[in-house]
N, C-alpha and C. Protein backbone atom coordinates (compact mmCIF):
# COMPACT_ATOMS: atom_id res chain seq x y z
N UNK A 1 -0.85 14.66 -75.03
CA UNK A 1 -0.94 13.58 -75.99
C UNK A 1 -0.63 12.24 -75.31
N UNK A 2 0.89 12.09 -74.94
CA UNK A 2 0.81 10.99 -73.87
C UNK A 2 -0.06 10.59 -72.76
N UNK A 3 -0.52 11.42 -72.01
CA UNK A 3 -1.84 11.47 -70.76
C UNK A 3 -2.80 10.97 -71.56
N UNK A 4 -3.23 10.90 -72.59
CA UNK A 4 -4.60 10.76 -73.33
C UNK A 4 -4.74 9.13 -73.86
N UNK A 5 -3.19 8.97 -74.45
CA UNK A 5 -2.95 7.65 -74.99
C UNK A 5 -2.99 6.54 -73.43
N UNK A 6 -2.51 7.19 -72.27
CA UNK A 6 -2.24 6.39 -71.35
C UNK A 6 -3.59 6.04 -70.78
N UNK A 7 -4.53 7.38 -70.69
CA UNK A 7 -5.93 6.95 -70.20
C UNK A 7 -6.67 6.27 -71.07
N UNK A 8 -6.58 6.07 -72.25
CA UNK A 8 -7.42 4.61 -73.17
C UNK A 8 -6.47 3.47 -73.10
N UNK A 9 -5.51 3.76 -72.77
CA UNK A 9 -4.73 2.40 -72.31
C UNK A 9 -5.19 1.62 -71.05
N UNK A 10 -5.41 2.46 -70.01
CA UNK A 10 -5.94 2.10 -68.84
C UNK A 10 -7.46 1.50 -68.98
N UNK A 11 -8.29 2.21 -69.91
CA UNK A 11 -9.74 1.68 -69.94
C UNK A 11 -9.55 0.46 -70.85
N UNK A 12 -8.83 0.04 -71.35
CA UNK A 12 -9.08 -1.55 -72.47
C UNK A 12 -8.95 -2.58 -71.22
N UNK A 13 -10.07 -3.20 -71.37
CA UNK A 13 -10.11 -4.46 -69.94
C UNK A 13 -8.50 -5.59 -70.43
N UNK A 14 -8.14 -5.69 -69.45
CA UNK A 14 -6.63 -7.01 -69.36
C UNK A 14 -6.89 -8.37 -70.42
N UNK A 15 -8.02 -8.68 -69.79
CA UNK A 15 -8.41 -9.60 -70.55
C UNK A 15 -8.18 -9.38 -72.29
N UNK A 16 -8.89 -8.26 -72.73
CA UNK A 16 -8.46 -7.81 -74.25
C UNK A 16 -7.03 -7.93 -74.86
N UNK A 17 -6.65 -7.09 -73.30
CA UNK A 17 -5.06 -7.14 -74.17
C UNK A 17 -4.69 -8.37 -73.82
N UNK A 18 -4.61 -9.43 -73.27
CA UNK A 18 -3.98 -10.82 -73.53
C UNK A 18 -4.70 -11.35 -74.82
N UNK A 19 -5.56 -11.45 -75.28
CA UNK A 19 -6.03 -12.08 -76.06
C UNK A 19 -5.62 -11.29 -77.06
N UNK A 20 -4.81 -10.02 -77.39
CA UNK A 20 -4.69 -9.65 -78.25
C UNK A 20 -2.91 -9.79 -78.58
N UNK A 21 -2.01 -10.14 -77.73
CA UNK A 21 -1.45 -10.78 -77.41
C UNK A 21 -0.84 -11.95 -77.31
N UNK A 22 -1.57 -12.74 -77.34
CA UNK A 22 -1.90 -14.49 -77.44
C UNK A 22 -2.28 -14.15 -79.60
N UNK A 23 -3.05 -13.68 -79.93
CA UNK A 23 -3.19 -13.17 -81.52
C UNK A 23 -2.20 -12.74 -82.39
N UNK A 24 -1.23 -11.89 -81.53
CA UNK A 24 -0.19 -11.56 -82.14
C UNK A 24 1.10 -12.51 -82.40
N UNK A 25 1.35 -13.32 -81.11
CA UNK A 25 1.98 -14.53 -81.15
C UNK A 25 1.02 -15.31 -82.73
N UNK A 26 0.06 -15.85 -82.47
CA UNK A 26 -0.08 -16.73 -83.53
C UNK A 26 0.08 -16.06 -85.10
N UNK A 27 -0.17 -15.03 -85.32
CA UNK A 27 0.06 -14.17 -86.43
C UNK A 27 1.17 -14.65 -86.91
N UNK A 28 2.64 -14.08 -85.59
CA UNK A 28 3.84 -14.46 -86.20
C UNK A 28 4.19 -15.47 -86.27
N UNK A 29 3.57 -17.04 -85.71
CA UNK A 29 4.16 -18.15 -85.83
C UNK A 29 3.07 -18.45 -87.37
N UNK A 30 2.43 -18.09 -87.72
CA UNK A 30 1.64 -18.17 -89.23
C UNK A 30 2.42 -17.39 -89.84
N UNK A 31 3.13 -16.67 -89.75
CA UNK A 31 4.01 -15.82 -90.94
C UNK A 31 5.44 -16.42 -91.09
N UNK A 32 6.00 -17.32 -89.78
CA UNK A 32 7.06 -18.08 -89.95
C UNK A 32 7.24 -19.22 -90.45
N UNK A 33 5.64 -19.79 -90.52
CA UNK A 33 5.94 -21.44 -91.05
C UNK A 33 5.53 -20.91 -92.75
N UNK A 34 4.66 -19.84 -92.68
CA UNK A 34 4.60 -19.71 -94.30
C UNK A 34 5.42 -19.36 -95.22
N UNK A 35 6.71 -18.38 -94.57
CA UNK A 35 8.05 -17.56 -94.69
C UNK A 35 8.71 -19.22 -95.34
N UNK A 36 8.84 -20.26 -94.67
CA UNK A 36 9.28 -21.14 -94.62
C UNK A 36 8.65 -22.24 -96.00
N UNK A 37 7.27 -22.23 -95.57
CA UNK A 37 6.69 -23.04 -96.86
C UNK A 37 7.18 -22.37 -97.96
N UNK A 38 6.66 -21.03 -98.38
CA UNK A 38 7.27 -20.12 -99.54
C UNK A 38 8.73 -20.98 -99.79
N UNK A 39 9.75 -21.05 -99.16
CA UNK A 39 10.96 -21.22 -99.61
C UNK A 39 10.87 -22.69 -100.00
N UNK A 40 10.28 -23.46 -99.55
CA UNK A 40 10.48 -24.92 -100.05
C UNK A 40 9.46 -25.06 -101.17
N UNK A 41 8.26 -24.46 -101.38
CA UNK A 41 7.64 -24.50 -102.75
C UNK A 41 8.28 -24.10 -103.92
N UNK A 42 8.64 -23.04 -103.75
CA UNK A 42 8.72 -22.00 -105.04
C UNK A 42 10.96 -21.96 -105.41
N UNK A 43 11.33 -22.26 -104.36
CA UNK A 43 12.90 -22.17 -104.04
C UNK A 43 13.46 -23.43 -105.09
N UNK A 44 14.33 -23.05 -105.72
CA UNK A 44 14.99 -24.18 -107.07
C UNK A 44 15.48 -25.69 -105.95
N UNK A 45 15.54 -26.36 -106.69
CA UNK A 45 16.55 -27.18 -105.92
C UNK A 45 18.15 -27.47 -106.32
N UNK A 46 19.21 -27.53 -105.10
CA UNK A 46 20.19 -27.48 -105.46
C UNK A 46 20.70 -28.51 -104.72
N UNK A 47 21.42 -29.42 -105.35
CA UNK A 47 22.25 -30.56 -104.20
C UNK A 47 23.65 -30.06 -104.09
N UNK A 48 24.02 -30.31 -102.33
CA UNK A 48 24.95 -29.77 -101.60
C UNK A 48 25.95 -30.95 -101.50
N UNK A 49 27.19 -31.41 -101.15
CA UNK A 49 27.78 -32.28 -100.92
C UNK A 49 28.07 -31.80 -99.11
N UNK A 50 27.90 -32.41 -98.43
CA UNK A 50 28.53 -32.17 -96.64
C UNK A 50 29.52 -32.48 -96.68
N UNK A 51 30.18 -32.18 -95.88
CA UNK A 51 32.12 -32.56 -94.89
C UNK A 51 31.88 -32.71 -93.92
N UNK A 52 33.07 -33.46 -93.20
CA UNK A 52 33.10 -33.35 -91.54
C UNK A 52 33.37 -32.17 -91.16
N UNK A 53 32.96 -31.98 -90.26
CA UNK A 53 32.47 -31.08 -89.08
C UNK A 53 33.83 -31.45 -87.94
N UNK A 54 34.07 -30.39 -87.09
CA UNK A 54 35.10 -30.92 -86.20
C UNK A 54 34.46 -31.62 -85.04
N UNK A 55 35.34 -32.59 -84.39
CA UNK A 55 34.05 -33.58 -83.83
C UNK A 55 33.59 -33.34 -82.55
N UNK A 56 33.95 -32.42 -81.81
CA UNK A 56 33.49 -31.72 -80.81
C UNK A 56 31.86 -30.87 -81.12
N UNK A 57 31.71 -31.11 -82.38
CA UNK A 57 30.18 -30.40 -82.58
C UNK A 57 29.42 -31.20 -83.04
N UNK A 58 29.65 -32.43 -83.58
CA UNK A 58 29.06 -33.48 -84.31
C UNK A 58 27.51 -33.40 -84.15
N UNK A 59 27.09 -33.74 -82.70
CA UNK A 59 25.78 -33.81 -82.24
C UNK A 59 25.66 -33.04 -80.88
N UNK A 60 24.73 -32.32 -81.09
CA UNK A 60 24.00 -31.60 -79.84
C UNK A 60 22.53 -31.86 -79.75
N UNK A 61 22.07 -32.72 -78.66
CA UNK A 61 20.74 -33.17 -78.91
C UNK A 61 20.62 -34.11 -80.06
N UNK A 62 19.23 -33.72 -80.53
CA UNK A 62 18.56 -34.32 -81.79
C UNK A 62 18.38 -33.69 -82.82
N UNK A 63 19.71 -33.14 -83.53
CA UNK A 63 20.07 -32.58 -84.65
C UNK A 63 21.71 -32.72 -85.20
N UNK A 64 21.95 -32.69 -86.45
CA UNK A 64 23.17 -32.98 -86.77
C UNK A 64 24.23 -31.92 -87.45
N UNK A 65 25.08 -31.52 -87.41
CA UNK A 65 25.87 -30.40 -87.64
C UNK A 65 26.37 -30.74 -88.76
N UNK A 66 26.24 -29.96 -89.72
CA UNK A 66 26.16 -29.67 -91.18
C UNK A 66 27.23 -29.08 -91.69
N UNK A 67 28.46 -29.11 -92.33
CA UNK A 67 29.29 -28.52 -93.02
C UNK A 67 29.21 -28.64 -94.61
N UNK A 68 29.36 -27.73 -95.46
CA UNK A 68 29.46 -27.97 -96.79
C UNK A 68 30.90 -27.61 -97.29
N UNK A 69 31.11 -28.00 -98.64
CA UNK A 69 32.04 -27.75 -99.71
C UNK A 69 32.16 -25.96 -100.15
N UNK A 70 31.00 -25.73 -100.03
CA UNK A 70 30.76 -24.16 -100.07
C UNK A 70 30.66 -23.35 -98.76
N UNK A 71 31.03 -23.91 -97.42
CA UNK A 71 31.15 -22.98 -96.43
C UNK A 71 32.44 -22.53 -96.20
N UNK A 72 33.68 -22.97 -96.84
CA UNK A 72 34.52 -22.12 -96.54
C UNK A 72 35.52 -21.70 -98.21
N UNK A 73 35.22 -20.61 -98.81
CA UNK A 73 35.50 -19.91 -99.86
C UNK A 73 36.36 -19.50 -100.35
N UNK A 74 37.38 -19.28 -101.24
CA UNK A 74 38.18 -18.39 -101.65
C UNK A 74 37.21 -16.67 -101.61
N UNK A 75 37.74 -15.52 -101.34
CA UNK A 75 36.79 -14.56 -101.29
C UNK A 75 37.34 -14.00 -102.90
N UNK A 76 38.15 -14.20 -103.64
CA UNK A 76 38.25 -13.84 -105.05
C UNK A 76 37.95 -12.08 -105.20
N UNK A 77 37.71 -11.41 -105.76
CA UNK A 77 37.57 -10.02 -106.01
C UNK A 77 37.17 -9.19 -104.62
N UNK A 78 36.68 -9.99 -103.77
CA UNK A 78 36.33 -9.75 -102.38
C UNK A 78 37.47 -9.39 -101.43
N UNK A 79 38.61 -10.20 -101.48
CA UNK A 79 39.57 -9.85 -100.58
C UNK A 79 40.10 -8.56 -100.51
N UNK A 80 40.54 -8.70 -99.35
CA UNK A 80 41.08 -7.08 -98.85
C UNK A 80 40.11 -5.72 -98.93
N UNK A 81 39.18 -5.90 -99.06
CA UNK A 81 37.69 -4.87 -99.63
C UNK A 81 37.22 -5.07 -98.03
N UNK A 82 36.85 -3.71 -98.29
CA UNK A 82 36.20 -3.28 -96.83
C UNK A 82 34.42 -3.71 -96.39
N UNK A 83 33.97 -4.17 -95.96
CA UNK A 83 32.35 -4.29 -95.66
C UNK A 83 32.01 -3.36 -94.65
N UNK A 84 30.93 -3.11 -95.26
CA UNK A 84 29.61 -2.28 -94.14
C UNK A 84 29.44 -3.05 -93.11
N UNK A 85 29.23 -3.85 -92.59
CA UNK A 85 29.13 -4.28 -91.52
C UNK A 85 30.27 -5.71 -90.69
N UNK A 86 29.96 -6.00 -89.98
CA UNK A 86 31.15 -6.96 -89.13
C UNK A 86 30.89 -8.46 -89.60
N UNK A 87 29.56 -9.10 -90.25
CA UNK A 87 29.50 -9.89 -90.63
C UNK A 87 28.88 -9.90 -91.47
N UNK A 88 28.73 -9.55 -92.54
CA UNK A 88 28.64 -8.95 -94.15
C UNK A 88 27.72 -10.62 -94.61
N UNK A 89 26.68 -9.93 -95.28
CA UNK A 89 25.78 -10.83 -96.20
C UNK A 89 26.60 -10.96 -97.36
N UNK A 90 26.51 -12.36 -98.10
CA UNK A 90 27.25 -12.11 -99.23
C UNK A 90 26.19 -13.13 -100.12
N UNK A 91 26.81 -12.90 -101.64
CA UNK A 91 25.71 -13.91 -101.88
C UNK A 91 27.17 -14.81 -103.22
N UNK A 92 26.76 -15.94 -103.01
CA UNK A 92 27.47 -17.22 -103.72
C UNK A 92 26.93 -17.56 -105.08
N UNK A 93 27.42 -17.67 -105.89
CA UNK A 93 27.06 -18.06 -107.16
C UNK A 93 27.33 -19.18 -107.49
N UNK A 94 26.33 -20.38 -107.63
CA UNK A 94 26.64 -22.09 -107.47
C UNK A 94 26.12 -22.26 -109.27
N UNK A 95 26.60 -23.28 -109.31
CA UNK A 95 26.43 -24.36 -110.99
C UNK A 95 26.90 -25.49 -111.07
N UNK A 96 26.02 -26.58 -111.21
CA UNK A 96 26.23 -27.67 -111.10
C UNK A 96 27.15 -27.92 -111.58
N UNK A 97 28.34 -29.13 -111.10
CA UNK A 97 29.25 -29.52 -111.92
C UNK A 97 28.66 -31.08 -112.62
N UNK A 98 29.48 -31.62 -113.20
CA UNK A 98 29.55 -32.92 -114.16
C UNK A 98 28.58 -34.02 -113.03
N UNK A 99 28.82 -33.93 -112.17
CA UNK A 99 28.18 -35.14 -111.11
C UNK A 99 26.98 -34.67 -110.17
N UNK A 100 26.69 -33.35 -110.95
CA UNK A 100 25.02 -32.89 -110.57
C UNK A 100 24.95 -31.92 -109.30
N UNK A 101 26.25 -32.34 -108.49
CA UNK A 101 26.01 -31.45 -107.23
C UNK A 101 26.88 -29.80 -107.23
N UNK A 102 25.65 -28.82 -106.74
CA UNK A 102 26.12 -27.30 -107.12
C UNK A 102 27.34 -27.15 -106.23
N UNK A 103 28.65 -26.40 -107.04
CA UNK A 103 29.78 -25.95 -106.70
C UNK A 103 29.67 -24.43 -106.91
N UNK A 104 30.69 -23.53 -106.01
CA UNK A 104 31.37 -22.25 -106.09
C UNK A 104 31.83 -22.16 -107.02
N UNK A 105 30.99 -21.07 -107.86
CA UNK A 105 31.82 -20.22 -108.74
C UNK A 105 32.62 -19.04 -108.49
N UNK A 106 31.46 -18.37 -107.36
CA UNK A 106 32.19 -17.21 -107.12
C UNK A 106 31.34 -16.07 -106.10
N UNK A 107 31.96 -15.42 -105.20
CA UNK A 107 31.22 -14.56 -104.46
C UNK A 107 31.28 -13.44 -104.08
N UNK A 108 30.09 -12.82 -104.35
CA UNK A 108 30.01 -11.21 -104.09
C UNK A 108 29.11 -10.60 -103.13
N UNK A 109 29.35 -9.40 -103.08
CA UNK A 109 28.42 -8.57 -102.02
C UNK A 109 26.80 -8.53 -102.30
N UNK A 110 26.50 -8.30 -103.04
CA UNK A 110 25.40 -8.03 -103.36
C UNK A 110 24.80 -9.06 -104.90
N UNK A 111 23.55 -9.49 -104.82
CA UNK A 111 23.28 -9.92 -105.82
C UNK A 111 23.43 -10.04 -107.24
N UNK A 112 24.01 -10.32 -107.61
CA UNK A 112 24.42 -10.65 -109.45
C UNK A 112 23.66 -11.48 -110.12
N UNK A 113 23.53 -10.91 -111.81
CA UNK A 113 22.85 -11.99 -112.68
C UNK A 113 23.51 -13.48 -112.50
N UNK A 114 22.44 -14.08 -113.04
CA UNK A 114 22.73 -15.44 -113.25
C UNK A 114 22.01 -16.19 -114.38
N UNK A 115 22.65 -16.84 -115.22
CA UNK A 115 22.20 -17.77 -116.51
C UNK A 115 22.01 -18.85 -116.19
N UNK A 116 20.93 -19.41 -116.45
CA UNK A 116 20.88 -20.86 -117.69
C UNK A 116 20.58 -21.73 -115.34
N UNK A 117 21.47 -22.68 -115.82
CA UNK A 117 21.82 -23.92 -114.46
C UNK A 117 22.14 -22.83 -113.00
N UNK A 118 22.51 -21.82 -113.26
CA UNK A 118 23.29 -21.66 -111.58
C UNK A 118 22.34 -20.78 -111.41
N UNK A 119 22.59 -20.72 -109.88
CA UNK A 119 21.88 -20.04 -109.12
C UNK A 119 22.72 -19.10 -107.80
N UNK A 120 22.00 -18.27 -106.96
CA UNK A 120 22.21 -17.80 -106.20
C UNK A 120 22.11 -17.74 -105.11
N UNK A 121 22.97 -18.03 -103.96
CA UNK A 121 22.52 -18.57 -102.63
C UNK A 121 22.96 -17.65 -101.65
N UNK A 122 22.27 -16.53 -100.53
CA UNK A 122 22.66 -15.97 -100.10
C UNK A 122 23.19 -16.63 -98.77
N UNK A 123 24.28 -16.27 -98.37
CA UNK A 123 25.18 -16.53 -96.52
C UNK A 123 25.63 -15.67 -95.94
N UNK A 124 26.04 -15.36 -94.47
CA UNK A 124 26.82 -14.50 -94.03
C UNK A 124 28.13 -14.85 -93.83
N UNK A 125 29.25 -13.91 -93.90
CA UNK A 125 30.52 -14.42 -93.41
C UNK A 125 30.53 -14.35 -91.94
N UNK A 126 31.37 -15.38 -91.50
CA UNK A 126 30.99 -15.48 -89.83
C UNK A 126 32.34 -15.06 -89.26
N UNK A 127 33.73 -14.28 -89.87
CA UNK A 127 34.45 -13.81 -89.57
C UNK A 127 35.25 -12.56 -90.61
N UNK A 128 35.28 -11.55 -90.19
CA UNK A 128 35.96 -11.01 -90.89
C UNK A 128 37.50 -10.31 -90.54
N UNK A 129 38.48 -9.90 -91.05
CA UNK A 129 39.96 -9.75 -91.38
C UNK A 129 39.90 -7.87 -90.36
N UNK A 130 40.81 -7.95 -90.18
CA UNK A 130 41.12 -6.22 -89.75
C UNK A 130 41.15 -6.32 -88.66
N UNK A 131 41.75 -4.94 -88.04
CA UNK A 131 41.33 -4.08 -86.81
C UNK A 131 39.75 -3.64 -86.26
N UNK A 132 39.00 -3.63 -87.13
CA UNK A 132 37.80 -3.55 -87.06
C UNK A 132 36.69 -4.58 -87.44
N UNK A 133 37.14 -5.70 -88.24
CA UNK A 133 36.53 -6.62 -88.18
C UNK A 133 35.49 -6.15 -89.29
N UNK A 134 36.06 -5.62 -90.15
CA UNK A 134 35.01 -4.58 -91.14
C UNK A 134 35.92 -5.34 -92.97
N UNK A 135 36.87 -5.76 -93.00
CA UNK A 135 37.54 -6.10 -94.07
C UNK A 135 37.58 -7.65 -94.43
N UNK A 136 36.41 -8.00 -95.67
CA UNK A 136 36.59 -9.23 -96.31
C UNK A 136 37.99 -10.16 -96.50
N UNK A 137 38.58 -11.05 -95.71
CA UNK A 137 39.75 -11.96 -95.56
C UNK A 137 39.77 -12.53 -97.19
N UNK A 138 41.09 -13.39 -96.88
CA UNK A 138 41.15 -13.69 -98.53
C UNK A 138 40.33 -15.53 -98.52
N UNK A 139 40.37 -15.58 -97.60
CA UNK A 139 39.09 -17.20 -97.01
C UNK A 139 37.98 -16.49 -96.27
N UNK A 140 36.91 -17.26 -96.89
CA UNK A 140 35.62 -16.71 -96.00
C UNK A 140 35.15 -17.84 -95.66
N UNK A 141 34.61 -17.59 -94.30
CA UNK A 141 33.89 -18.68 -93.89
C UNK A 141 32.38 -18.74 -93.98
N UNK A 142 31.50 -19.17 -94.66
CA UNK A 142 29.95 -18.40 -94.82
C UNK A 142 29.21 -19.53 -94.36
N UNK A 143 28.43 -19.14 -93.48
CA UNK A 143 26.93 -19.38 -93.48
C UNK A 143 25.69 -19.57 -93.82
N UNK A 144 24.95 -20.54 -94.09
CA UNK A 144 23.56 -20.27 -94.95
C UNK A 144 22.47 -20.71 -94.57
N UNK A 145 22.30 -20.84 -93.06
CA UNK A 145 21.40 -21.21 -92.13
C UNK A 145 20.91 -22.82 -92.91
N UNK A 146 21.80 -23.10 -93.39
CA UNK A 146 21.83 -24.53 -93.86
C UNK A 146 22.45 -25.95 -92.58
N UNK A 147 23.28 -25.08 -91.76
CA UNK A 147 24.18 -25.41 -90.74
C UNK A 147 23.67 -26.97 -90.02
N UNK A 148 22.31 -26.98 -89.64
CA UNK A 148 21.88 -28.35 -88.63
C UNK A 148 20.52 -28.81 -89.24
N UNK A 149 20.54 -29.97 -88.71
CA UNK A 149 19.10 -30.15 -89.35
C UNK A 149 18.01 -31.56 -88.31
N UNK A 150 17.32 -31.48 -87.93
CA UNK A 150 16.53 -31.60 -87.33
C UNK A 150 16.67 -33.13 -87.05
N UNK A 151 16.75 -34.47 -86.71
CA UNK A 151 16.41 -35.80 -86.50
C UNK A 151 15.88 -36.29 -85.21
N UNK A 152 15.32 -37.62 -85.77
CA UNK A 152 15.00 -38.49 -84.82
C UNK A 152 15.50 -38.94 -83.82
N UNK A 153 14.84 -38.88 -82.70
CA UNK A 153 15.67 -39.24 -81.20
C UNK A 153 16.79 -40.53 -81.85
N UNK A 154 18.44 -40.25 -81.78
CA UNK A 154 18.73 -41.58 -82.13
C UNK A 154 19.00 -42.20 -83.34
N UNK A 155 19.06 -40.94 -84.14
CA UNK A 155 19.40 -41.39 -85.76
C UNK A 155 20.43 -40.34 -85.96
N UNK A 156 20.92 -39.63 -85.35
CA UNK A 156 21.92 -38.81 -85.66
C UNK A 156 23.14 -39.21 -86.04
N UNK A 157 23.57 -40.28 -84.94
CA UNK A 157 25.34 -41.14 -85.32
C UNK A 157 24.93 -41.40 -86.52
N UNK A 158 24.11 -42.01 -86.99
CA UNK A 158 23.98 -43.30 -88.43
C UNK A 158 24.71 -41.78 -89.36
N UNK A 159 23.62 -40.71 -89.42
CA UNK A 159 23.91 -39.52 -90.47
C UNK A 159 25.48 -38.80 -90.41
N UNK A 160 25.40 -38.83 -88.95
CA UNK A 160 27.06 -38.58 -88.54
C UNK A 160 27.98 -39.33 -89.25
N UNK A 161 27.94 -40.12 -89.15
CA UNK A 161 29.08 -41.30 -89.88
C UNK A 161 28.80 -41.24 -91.40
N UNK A 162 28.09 -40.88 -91.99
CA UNK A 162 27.96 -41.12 -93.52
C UNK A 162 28.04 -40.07 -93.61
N UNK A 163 27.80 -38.79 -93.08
CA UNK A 163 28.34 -37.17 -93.40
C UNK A 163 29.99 -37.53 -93.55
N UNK A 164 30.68 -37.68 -92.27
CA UNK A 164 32.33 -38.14 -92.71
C UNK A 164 32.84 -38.93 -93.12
N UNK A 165 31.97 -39.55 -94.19
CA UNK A 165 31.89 -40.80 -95.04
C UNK A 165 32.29 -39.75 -96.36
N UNK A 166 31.26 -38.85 -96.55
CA UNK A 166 31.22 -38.01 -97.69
C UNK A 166 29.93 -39.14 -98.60
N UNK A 167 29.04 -39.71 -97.50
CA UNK A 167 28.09 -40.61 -98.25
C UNK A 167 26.46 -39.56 -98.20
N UNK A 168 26.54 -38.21 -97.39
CA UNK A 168 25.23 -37.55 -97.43
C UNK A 168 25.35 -36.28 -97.77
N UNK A 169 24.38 -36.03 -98.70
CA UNK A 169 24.55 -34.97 -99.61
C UNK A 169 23.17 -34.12 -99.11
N UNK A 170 22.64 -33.00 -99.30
CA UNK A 170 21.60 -32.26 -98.69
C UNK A 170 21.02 -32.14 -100.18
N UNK A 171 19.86 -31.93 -100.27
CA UNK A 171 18.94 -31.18 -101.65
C UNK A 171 18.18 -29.69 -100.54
N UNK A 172 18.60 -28.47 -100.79
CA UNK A 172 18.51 -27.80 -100.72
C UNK A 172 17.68 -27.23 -101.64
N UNK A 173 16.73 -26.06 -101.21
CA UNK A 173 15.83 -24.88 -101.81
C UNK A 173 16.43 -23.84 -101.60
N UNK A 174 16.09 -23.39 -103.13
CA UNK A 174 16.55 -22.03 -102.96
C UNK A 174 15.83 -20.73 -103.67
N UNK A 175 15.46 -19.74 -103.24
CA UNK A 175 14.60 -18.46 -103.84
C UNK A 175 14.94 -18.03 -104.93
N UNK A 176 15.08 -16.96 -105.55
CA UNK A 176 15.38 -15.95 -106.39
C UNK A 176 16.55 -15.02 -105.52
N UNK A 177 15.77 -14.68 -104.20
CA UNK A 177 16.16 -13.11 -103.14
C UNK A 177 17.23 -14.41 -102.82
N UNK A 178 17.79 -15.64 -102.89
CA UNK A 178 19.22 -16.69 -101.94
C UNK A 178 18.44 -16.64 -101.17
N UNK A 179 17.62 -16.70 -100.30
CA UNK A 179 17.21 -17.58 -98.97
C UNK A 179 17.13 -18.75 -99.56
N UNK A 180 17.50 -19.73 -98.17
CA UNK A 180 17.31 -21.23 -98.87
C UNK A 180 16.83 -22.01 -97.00
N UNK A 181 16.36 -23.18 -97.91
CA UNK A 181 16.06 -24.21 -96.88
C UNK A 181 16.42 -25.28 -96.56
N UNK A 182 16.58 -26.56 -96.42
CA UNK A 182 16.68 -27.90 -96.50
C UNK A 182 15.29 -28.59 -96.62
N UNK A 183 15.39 -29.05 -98.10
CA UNK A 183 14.23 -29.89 -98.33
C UNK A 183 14.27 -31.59 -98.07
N UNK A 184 15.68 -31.88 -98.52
CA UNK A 184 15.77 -32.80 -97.98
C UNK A 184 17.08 -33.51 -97.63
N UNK A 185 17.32 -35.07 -97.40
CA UNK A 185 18.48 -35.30 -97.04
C UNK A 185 18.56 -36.43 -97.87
N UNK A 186 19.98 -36.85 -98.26
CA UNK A 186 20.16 -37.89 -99.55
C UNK A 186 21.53 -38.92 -98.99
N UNK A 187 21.30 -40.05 -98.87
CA UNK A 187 22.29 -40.90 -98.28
C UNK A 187 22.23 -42.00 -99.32
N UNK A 188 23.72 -41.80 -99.54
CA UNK A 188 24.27 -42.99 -101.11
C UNK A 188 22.77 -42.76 -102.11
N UNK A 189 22.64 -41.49 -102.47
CA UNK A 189 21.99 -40.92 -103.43
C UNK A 189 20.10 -41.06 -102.82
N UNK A 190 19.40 -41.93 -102.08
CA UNK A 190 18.44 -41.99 -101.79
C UNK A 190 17.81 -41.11 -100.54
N UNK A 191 16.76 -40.88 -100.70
CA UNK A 191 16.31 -40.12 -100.11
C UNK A 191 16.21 -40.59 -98.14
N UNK A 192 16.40 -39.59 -97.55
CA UNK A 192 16.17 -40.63 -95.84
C UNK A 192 15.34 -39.61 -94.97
N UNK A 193 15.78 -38.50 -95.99
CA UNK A 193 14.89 -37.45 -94.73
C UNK A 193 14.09 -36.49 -95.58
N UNK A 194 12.33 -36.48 -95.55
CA UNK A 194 11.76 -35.11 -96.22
C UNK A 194 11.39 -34.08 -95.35
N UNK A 195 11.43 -32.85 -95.68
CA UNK A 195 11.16 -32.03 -94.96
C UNK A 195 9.65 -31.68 -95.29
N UNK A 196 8.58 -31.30 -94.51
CA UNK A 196 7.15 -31.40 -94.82
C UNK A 196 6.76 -29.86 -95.42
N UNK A 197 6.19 -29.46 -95.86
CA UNK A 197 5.95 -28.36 -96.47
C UNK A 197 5.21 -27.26 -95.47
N UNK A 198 4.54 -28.00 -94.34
CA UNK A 198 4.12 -26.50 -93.67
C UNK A 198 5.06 -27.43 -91.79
């Protein structure tokens, strides 16, 4: 069986297989920007408030390091509970407060209903408690690939400084399944940065 597969392997000319190859690459970079459009079409919008960041990470290159109000958690019914894995998916349950921007209600392992205004935003915890590194802490620190976001050669300080201003807020997308994106960026409430749809 192997001998047989190897000799029609040998007869497909090189040329074929690069080009089939070079096809497969573009396939997956068409399934990543669409993976991506999907989330900014169809994904709710939710506004984030940012924090400073410690300032040793501020800027790397031409992108800006992102902290939220919701990346570091009380883990509430979560603590001391064991996870399946070392850095456990969790998913956050946000609802706008009085001044429009979505706050922590509360977070669990796995997906839960949700009513009316809030929504669901999935993250990973990026540390966990124990000997094994397997036990939800009573602070979580989560993730939501929300973390950096893309700028102009040279516009980063300006965003830097009004992130530890507490003057830039993110408008975030978000799914049904919590994947989310950054749609856009909001400085003293106006818009400064869109994100393009494909």
């Amino acid at each position: 069986m192997i001998e047989s597969v190897t000799k029609v392997w040998q007869r497909i000319p090189k040329a074929v297989l690069f080009a089939l190859a070079i096809l497969l690459q573009c396939v997956l970079l068409v399934l990543m920007v669409a993976d991506r459009m999907q989330i900014l079409r169809e994904g709710r919008e939710v506004t984030l408030q940012t924090r400073p960041v410690d300032p040793r990470d501020l800027l790397r290159g031409d992108y800006v390091t992102l902290g939220y109000d919701i990346s570091q958690l009380p883990a509430g019914a979560l603590a001391g509970q064991p996870s399946a894995e070392r850095n456990p998916v969790v998913f956050v349950k946000l609802a706008p407060g009085a001044n429009g921007l979505y706050q922590a209600v509360s977070v669990h392992a796995g997906p839960v209903p949700v009513t009316g205004p809030e929504i669901l935003i999935r993250g990973r915890v990026t540390y966990s408690c124990g000997s094994s590194g397997r036990t939800f802490c009573d602070r979580l620190t989560i993730r939501y690939g929300l973390e950096s976001y893309f700028v102009p050669e040279g516009e980063g300080r300006k965003l830097e400084q009004a992130r530890n201003e507490q003057k830039l807020r993110v408008v975030a997308a978000v799914l049904p399944s919590g994947r989310a994106a950054i749609k856009r960026l909001l400085l003293d409430g106006e818009p400064v940065y869109e994100e393009p749809l494909y």
